[in-house]
N, C-alpha and C. Protein backbone atom coordinates (compact mmCIF):
# COMPACT_ATOMS: atom_id res chain seq x y z
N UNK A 1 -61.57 -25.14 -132.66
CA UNK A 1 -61.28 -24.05 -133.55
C UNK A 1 -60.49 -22.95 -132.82
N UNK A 2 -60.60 -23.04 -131.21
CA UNK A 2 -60.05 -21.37 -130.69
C UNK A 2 -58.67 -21.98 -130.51
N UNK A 3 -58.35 -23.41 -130.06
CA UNK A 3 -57.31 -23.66 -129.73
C UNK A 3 -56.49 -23.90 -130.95
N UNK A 4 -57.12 -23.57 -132.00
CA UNK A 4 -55.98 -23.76 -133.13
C UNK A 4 -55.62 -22.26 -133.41
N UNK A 5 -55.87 -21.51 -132.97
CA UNK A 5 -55.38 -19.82 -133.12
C UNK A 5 -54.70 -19.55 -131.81
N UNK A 6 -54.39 -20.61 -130.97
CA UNK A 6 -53.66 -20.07 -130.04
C UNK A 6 -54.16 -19.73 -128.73
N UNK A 7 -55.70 -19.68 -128.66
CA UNK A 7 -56.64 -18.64 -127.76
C UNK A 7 -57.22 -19.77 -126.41
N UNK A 8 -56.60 -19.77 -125.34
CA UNK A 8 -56.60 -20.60 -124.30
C UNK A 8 -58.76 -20.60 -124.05
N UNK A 9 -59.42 -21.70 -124.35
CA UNK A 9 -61.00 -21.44 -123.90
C UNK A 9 -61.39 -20.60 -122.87
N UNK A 10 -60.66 -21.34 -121.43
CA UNK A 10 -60.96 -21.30 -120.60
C UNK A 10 -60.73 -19.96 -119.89
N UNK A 11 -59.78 -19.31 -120.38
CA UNK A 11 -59.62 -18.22 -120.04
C UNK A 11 -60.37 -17.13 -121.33
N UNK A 12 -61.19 -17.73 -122.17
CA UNK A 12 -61.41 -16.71 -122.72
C UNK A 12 -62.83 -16.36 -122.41
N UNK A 13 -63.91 -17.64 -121.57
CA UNK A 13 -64.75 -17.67 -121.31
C UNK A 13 -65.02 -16.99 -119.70
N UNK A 14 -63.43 -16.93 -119.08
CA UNK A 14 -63.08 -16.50 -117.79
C UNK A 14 -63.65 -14.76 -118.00
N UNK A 15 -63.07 -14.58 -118.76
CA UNK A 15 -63.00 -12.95 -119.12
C UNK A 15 -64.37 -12.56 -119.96
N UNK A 16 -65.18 -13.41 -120.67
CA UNK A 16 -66.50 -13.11 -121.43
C UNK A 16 -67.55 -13.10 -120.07
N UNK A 17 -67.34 -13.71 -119.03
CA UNK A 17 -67.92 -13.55 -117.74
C UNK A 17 -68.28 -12.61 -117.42
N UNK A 18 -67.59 -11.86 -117.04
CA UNK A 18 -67.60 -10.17 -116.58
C UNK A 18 -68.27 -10.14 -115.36
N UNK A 19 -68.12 -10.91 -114.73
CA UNK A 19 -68.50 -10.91 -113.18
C UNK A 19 -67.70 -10.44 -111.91
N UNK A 20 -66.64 -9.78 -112.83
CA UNK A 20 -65.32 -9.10 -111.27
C UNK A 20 -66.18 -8.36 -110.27
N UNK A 21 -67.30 -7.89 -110.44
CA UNK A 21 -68.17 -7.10 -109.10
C UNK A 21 -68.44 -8.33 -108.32
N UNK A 22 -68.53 -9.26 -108.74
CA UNK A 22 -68.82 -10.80 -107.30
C UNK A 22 -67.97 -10.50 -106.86
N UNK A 23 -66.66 -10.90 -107.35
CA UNK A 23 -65.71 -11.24 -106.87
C UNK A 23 -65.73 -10.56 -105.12
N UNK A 24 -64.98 -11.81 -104.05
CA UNK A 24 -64.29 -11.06 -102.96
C UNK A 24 -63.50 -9.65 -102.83
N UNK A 25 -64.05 -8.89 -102.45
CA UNK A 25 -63.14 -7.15 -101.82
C UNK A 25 -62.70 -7.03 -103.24
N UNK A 26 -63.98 -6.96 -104.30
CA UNK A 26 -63.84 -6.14 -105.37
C UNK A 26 -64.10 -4.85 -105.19
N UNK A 27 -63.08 -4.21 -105.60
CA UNK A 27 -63.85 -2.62 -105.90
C UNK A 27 -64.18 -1.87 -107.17
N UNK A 28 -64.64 -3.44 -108.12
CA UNK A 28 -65.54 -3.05 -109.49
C UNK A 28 -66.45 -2.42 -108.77
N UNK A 29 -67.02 -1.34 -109.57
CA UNK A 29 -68.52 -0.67 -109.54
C UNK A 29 -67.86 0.39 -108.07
N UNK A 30 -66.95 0.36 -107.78
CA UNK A 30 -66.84 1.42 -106.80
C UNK A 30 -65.86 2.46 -107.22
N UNK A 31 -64.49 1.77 -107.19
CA UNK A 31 -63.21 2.88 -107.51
C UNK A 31 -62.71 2.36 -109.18
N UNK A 32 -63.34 1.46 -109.71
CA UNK A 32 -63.25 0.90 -110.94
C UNK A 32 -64.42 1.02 -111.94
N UNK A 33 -63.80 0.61 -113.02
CA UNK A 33 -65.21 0.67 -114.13
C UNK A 33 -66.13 1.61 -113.82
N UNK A 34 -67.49 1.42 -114.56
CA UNK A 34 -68.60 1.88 -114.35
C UNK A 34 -69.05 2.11 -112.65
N UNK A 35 -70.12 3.48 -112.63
CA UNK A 35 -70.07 3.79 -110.88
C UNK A 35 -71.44 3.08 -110.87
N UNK A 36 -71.93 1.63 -110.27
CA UNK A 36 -73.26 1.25 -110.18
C UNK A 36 -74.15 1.75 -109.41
N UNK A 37 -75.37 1.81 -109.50
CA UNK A 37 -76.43 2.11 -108.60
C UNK A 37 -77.49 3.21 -109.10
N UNK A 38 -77.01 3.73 -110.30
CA UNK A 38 -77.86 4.99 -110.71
C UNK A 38 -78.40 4.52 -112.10
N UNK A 39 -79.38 5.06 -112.89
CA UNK A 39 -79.68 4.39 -113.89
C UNK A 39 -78.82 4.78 -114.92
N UNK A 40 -78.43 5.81 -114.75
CA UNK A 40 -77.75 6.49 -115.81
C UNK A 40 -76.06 6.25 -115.42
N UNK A 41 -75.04 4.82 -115.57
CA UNK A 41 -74.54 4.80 -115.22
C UNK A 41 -73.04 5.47 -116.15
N UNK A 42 -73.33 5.97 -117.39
CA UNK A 42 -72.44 6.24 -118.49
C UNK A 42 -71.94 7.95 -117.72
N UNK A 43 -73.18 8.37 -117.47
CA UNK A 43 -73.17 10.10 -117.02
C UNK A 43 -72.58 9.73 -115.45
N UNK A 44 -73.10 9.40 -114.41
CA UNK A 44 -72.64 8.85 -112.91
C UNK A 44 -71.31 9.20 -113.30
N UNK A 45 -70.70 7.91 -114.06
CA UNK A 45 -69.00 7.45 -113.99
C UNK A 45 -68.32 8.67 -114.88
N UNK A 46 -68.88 9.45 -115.49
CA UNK A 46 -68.59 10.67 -116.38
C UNK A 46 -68.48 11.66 -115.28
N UNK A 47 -69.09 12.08 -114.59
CA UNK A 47 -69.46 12.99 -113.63
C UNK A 47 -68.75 12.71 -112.50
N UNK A 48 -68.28 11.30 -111.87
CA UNK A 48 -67.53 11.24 -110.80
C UNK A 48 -66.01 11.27 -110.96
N UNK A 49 -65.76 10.96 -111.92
CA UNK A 49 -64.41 10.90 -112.90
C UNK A 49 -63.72 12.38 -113.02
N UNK A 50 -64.53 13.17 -113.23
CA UNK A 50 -64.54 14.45 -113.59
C UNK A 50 -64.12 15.23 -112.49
N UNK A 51 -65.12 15.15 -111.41
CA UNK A 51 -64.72 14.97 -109.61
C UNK A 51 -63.78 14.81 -109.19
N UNK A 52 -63.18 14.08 -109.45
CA UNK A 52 -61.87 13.47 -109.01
C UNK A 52 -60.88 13.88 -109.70
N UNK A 53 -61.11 14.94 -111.00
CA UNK A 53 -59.48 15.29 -111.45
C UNK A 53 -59.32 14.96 -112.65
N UNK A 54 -59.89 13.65 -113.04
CA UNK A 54 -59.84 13.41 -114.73
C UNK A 54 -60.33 14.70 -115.91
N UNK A 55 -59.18 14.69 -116.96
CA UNK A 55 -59.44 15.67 -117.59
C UNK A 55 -60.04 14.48 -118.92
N UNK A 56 -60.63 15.16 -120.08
CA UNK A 56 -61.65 14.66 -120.98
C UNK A 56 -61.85 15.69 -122.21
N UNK A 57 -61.63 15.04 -123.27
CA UNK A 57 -61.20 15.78 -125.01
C UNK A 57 -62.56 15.54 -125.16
N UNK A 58 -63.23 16.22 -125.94
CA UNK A 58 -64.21 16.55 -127.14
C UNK A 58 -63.05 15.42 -128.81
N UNK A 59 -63.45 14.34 -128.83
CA UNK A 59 -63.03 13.54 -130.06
C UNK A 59 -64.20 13.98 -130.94
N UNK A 60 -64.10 14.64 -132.21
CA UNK A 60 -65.43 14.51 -133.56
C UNK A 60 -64.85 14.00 -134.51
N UNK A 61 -64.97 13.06 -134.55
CA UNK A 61 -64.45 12.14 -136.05
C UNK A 61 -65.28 12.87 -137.12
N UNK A 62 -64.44 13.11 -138.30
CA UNK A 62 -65.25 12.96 -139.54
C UNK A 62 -66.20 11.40 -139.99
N UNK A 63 -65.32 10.20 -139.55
CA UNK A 63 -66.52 9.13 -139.70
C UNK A 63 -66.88 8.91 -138.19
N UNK A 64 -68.02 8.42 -138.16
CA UNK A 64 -68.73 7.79 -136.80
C UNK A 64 -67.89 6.85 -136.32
N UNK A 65 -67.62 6.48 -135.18
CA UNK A 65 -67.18 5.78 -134.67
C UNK A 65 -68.25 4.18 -134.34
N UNK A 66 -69.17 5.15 -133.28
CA UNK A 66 -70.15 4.19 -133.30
C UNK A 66 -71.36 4.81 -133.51
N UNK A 67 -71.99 4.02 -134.59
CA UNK A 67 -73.39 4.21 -134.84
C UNK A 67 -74.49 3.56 -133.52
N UNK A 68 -74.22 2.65 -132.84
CA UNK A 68 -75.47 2.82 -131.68
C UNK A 68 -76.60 1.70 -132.50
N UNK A 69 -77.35 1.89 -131.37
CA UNK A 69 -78.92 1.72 -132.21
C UNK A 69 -79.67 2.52 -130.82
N UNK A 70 -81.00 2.69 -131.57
CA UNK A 70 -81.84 3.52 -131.05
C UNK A 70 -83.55 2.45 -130.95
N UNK A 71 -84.06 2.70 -130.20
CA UNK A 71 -85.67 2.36 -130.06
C UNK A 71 -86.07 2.33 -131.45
N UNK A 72 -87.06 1.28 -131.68
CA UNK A 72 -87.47 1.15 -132.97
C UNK A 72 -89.21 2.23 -133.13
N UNK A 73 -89.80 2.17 -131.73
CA UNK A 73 -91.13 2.48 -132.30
C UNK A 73 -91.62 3.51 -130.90
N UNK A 74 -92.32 4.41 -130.67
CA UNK A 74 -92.89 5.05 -129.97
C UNK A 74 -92.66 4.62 -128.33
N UNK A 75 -93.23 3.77 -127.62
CA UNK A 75 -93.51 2.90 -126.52
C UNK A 75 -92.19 2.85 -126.23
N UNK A 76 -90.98 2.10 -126.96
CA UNK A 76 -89.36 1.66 -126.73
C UNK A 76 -88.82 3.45 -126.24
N UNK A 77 -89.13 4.27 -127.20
CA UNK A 77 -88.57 5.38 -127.31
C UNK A 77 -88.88 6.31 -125.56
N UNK A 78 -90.35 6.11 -125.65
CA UNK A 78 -91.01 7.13 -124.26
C UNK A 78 -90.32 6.43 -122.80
N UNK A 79 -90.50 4.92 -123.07
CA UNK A 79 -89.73 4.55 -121.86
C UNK A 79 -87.98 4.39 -122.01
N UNK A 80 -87.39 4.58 -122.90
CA UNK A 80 -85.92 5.15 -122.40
C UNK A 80 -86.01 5.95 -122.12
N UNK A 81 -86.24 7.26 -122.81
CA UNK A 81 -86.74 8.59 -122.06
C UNK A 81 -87.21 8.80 -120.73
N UNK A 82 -87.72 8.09 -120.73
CA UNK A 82 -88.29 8.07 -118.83
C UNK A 82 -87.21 7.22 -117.92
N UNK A 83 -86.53 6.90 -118.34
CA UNK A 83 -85.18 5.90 -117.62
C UNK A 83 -84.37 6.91 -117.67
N UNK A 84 -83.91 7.87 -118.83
CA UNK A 84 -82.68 8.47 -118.68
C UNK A 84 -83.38 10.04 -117.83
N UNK A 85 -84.49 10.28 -118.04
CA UNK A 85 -85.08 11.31 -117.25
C UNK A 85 -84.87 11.12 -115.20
N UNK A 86 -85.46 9.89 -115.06
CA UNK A 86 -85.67 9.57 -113.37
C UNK A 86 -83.85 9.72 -113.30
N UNK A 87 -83.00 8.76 -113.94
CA UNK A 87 -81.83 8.63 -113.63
C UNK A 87 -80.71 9.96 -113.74
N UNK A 88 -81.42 10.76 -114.39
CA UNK A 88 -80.58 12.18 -114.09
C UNK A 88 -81.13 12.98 -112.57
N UNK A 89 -82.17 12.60 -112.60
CA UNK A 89 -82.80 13.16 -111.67
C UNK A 89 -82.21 12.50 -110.58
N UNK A 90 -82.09 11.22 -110.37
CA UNK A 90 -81.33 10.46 -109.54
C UNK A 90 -79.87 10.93 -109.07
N UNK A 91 -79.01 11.45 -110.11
CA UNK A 91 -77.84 12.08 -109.96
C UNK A 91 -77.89 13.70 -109.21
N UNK A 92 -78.93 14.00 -109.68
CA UNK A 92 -79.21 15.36 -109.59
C UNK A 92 -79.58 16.03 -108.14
N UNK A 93 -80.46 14.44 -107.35
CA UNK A 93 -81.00 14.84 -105.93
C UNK A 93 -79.65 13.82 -105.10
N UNK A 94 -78.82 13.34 -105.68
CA UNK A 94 -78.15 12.46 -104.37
C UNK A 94 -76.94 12.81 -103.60
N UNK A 95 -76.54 12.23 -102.81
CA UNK A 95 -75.53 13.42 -101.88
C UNK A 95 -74.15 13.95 -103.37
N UNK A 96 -73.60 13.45 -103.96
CA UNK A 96 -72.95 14.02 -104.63
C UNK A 96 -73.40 15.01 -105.97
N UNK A 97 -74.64 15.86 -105.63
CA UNK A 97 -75.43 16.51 -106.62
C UNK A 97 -74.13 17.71 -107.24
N UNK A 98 -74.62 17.92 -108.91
CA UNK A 98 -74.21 18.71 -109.32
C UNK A 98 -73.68 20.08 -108.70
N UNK A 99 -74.62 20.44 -107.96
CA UNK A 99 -74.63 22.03 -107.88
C UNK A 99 -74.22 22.25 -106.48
N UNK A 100 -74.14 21.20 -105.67
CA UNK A 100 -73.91 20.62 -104.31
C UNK A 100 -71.78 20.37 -104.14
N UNK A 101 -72.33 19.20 -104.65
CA UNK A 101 -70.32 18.60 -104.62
C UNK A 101 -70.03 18.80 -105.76
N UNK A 102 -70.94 19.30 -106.86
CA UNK A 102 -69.90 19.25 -108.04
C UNK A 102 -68.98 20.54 -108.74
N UNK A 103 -69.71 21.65 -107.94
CA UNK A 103 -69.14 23.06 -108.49
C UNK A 103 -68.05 23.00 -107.06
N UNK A 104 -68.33 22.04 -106.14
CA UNK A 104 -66.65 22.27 -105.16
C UNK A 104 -65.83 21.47 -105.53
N UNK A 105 -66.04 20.13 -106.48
CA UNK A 105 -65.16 19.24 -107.15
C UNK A 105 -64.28 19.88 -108.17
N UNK A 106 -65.39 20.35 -109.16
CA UNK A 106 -64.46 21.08 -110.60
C UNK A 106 -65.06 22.37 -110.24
N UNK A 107 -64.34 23.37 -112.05
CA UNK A 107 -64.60 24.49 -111.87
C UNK A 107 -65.83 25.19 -112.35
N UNK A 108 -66.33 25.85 -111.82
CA UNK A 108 -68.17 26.48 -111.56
C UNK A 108 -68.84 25.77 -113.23
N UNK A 109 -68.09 26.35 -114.39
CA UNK A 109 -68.83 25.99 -115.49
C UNK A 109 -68.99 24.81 -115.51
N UNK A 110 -68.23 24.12 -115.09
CA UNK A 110 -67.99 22.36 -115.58
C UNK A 110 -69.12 22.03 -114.55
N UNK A 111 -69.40 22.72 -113.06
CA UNK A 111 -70.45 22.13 -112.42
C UNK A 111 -71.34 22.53 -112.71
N UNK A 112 -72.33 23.80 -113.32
CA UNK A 112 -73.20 23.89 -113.71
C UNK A 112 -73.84 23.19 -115.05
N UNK A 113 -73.01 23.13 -115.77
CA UNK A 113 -72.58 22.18 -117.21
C UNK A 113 -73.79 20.81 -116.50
N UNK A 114 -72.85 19.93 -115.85
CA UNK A 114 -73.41 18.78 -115.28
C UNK A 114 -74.85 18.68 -114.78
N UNK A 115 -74.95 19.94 -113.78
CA UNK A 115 -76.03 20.57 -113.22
C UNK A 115 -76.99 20.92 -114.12
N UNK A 116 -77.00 21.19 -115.30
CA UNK A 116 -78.03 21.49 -116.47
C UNK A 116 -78.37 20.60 -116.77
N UNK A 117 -77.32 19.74 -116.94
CA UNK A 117 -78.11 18.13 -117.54
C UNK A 117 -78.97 17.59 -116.56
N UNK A 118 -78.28 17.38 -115.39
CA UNK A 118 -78.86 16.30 -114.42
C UNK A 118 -80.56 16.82 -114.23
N UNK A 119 -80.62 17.99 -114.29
CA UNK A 119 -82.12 18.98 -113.66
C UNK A 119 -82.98 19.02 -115.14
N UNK A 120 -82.00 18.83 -116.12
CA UNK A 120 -82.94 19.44 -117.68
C UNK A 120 -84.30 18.31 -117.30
N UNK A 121 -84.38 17.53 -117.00
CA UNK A 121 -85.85 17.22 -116.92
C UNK A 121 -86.80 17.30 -116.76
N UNK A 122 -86.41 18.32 -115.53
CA UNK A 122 -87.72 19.42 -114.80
C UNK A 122 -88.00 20.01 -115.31
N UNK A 123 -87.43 20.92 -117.33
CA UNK A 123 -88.23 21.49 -117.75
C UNK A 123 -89.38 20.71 -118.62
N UNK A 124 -89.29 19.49 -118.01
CA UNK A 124 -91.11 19.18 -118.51
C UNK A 124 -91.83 20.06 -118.27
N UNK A 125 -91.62 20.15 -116.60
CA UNK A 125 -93.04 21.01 -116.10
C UNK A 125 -93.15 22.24 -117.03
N UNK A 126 -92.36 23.05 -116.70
CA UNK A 126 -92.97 24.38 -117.99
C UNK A 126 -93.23 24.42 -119.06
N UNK A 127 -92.75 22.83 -120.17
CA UNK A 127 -92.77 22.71 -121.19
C UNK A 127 -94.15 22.30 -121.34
N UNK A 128 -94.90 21.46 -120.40
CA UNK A 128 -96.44 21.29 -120.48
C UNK A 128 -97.07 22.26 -120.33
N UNK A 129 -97.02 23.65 -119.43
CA UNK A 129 -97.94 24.67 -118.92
C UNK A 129 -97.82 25.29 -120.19
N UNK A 130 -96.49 25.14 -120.95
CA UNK A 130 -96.70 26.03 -122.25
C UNK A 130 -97.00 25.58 -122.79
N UNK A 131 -97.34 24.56 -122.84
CA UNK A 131 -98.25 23.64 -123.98
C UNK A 131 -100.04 24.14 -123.85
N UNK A 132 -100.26 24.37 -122.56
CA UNK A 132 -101.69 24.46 -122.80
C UNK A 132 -102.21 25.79 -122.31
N UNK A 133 -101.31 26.71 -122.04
CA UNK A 133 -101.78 28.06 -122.12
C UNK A 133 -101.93 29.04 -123.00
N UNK A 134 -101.39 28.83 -123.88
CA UNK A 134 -102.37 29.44 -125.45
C UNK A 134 -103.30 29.17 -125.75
N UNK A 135 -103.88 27.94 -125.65
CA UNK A 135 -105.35 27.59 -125.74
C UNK A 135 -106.32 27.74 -124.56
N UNK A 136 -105.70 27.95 -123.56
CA UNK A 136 -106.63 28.56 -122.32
C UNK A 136 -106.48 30.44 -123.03
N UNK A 137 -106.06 30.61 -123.20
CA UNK A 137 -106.06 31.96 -123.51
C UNK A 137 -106.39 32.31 -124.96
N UNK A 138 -106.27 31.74 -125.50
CA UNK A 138 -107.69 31.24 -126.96
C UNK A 138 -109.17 31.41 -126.78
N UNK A 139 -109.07 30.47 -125.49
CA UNK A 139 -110.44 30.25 -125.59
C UNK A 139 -111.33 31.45 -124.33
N UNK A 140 -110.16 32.52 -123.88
CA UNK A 140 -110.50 33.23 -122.95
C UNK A 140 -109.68 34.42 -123.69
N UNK A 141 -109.81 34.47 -124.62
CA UNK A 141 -109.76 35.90 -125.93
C UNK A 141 -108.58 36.80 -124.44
N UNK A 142 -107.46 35.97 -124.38
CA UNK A 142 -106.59 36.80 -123.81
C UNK A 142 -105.20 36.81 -124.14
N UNK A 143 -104.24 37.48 -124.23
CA UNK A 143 -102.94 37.91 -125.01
C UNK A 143 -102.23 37.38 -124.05
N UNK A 144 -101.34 36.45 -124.84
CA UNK A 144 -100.12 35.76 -123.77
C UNK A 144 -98.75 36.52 -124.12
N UNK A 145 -98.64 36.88 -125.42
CA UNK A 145 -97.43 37.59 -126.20
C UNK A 145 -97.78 38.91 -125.88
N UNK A 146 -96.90 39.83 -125.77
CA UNK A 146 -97.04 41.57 -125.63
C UNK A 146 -97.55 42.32 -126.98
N UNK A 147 -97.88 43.07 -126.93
CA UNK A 147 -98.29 44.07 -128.47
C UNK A 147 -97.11 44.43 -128.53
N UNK A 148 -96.88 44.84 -129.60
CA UNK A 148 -95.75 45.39 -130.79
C UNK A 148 -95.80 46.40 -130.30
N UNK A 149 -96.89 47.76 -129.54
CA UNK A 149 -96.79 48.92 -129.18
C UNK A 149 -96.29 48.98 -127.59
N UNK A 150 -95.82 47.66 -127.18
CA UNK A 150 -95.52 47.15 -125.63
C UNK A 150 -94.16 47.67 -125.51
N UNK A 151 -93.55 48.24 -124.82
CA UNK A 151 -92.20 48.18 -124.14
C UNK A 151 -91.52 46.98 -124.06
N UNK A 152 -92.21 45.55 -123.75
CA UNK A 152 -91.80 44.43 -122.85
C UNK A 152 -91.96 43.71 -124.63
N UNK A 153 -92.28 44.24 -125.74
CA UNK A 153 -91.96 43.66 -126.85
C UNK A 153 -90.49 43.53 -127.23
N UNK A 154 -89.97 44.15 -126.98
CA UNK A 154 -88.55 44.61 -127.69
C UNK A 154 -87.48 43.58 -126.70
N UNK A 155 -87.51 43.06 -125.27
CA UNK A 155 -87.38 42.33 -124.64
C UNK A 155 -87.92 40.83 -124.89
N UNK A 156 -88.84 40.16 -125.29
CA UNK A 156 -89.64 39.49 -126.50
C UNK A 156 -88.83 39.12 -127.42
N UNK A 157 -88.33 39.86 -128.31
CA UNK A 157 -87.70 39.88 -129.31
C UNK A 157 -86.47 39.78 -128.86
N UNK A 158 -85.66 40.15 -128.14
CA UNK A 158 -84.30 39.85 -127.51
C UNK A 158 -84.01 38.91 -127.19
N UNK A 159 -85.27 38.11 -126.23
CA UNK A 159 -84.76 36.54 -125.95
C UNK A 159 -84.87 35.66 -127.01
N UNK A 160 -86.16 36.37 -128.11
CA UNK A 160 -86.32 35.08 -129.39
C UNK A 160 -85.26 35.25 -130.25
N UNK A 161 -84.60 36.36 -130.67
CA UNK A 161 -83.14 36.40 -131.60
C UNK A 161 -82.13 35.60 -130.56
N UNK A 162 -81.82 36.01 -129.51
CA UNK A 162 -81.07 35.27 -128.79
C UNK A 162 -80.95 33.91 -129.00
N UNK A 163 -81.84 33.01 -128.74
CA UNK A 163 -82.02 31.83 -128.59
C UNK A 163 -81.54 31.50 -129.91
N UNK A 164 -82.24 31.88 -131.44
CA UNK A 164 -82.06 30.95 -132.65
C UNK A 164 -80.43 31.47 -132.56
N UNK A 165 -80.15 32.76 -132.31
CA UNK A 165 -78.62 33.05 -132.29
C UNK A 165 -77.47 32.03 -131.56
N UNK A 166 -77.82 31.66 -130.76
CA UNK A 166 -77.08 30.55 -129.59
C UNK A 166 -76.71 28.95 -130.65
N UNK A 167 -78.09 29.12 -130.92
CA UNK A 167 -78.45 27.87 -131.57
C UNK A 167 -77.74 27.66 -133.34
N UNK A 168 -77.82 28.65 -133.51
CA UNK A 168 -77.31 28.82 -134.96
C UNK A 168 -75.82 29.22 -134.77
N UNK A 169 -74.92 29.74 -134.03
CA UNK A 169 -73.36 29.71 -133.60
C UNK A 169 -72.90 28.50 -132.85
N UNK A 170 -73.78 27.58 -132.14
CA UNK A 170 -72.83 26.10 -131.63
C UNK A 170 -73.13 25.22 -133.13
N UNK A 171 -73.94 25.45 -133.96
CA UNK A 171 -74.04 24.40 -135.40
C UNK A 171 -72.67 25.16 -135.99
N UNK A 172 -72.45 26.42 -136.33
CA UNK A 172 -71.25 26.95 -137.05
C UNK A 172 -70.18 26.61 -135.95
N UNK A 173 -70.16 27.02 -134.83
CA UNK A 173 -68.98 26.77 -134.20
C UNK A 173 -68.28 24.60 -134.76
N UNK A 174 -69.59 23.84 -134.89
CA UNK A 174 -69.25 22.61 -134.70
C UNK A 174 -69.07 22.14 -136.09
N UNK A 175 -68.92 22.84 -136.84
CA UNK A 175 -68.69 23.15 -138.40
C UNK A 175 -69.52 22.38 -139.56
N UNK A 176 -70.52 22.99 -139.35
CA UNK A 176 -71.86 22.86 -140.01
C UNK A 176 -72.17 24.20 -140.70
N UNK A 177 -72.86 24.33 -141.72
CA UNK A 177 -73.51 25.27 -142.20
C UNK A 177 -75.13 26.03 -141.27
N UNK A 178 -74.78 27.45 -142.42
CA UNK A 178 -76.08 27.75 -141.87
C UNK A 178 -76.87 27.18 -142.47
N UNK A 179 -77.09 26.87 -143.96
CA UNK A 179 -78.39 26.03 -144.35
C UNK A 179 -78.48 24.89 -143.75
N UNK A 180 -77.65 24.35 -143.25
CA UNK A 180 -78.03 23.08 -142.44
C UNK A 180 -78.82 23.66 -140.99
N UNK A 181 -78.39 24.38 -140.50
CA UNK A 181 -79.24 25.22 -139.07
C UNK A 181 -80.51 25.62 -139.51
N UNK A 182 -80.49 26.17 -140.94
CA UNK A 182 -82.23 25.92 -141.03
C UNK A 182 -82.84 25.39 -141.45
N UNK A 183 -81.96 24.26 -142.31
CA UNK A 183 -82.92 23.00 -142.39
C UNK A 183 -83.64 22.24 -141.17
N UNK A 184 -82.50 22.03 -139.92
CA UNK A 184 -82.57 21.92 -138.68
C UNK A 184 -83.60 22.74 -138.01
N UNK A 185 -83.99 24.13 -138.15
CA UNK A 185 -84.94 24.68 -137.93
C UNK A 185 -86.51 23.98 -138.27
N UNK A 186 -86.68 23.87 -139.75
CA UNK A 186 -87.79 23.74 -140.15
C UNK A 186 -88.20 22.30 -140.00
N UNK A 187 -87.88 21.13 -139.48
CA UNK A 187 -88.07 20.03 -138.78
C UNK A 187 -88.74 20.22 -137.79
């Protein structure tokens, strides 16, 4: 059937291979393709690319390009999460770290940019302590939020407008509505 369209087998099974990293004094996975060795090899080759000078568009299709698929059930979901978590972290501690070679590669935003991602993992830790210090302080009738008659309220209130503000101008900036930002909210 392939050889009646013209389509040589042998070379088409040559190339469905995808084994050029065997190959002798390949430099797949080094100065080519994908950068191997990190788990996160999409961000790695994004990030070293970047390093080196490559410039890179923001594309937003009105249709999807690619829809993907995603984890079907809880268990699938926690352990990608924990793959793409270690593997930023992986990027994040190794000699070419964000905040290390990457703000002397590109320019400061673009390395901190990277640098946010690679580290965003570590805000587990605070994201758990805030998980269970309202209820230690529940159950020890003590105030974690400032009184309304506080000085350090009005500061309170600065970072919490701030934040939905940030959050509610990159949905308009990316041309979305505000009822969609608070539909997005109340989820």
């Amino acid at each position: 059937m392939m050889a009646s369209h013209g389509i040589n087998p042998t070379m088409a099974h040559h190339v469905a291979d995808c084994d050029f990293e065997k190959q002798p004094n390949s430099k797949w996975g080094i100065e080519m393709g994908l950068s191997y060795g990190k788990l996160v090899e999409d961000f790695y080759t994004g990030y070293l690319l970047q390093c080196k000078g490559w410039k890179s568009i923001f594309c937003n299709r009105k249709r999807p390009t690619f829809l993907g698929n995603s984890p079907i059930d809880l268990h699938s979901s926690l352990n990608q999460l924990m793959r793409w978590s270690v593997g930023l972290l992986e990027v994040a501690f190794c000699r070419y770290s964000p905040i290390a070679f990457g703000v002397k590669s590109m320019n400061l935003l673009q390395g901190l940019c990277y640098a946010h991602l690679a580290f965003s993992s570590l805000l587990s830790i605070p994201i758990t302590i805030y998980a269970f210090v309202p209820q230690l302080a529940l159950l020890n009738s003590a105030s974690i939020f400032p009184k309304a008659s506080d000085p350090w309220f009005l500061l309170y209130i600065f970072l919490f407008l701030g934040s939905y503000g940030q959050e509610c101008l990159e949905f308009m900036l990316a041309g979305k509505t505000i009822q969609r930002w608070w539909n997005n909210q109340r989820m």
